[in-house]
Protein backbone atom coordinates (compact mmCIF):
# COMPACT_ATOMS: atom_id res chain seq x y z
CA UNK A 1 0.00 0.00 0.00
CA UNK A 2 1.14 3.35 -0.81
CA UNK A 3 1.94 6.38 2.21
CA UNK A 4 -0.79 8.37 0.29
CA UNK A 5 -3.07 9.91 2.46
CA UNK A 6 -6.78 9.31 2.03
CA UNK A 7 -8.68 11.44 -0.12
CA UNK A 8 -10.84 11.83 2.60
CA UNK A 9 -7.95 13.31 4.81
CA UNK A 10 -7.79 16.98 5.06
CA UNK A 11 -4.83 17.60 4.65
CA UNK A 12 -5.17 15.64 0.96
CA UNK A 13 -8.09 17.64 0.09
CA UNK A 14 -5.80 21.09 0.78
CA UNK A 15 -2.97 19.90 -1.02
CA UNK A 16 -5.13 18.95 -3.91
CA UNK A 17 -6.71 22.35 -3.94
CA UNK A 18 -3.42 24.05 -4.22
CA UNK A 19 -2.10 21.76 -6.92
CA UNK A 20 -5.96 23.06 -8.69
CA UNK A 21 -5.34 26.54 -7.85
CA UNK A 22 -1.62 26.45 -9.64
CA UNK A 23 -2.72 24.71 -12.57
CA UNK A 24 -5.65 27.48 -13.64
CA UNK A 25 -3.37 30.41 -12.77
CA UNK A 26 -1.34 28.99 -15.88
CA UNK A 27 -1.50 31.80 -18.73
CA UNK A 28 -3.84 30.65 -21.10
CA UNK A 29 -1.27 31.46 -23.95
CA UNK A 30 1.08 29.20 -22.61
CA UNK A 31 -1.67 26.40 -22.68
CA UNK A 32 -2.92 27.42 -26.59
CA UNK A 33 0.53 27.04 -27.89
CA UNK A 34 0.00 23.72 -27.82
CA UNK A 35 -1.73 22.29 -31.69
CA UNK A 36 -4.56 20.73 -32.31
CA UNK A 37 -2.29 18.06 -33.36
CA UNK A 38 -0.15 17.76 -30.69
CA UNK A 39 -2.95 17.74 -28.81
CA UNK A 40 -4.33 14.89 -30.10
CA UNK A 41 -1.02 13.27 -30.28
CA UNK A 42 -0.99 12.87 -34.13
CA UNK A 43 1.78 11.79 -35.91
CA UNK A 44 0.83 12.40 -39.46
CA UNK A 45 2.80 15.78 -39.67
CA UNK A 46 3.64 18.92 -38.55
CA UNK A 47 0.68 21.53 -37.56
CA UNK A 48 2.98 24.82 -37.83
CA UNK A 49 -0.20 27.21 -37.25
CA UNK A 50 -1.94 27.25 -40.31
CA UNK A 51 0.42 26.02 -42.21
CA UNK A 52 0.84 21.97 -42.23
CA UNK A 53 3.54 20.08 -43.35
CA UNK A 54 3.00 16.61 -44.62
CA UNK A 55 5.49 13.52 -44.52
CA UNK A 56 7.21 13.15 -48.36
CA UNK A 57 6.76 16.70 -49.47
C-alpha cells in the first residue's frame, strides 16, 4: 500500500486544492501554444499554425 493519504484526509483535500489553484493560474497562452495536433497526439505531420507540413513533401 502506498503512504498516500486518504482522499478523505484533510490535509489531501488542501494539497489537492493548491495543486488546482496552480494549474488554472497557468497563462492561457502558454496552454494554446499547444496544436490541435499535438494535442491529439498525431503523428501524421507537422501543424505549424496554419500552415501543415505533410510527410514526403
Amino acid at each position: 500500500m502506498s503512504a498516500d493519504p486518504a482522499p478523505d484526509d484533510p490535509s489531501h483535500v488542501e494539497m489537492v486544492a493548491e495543486k488546482l489553484a496552480v494549474a488554472l493560474k497557468m497563462p492561457l497562452r502558454r496552454i494554446k501554444r499547444e496544436t490541435p495536433g499535438e494535442a491529439a497526439g498525431g503523428e501524421d505531420g507537422l501543424n505549424l499554425g496554419r500552415h501543415r507540413v505533410r510527410p514526403g513533401r
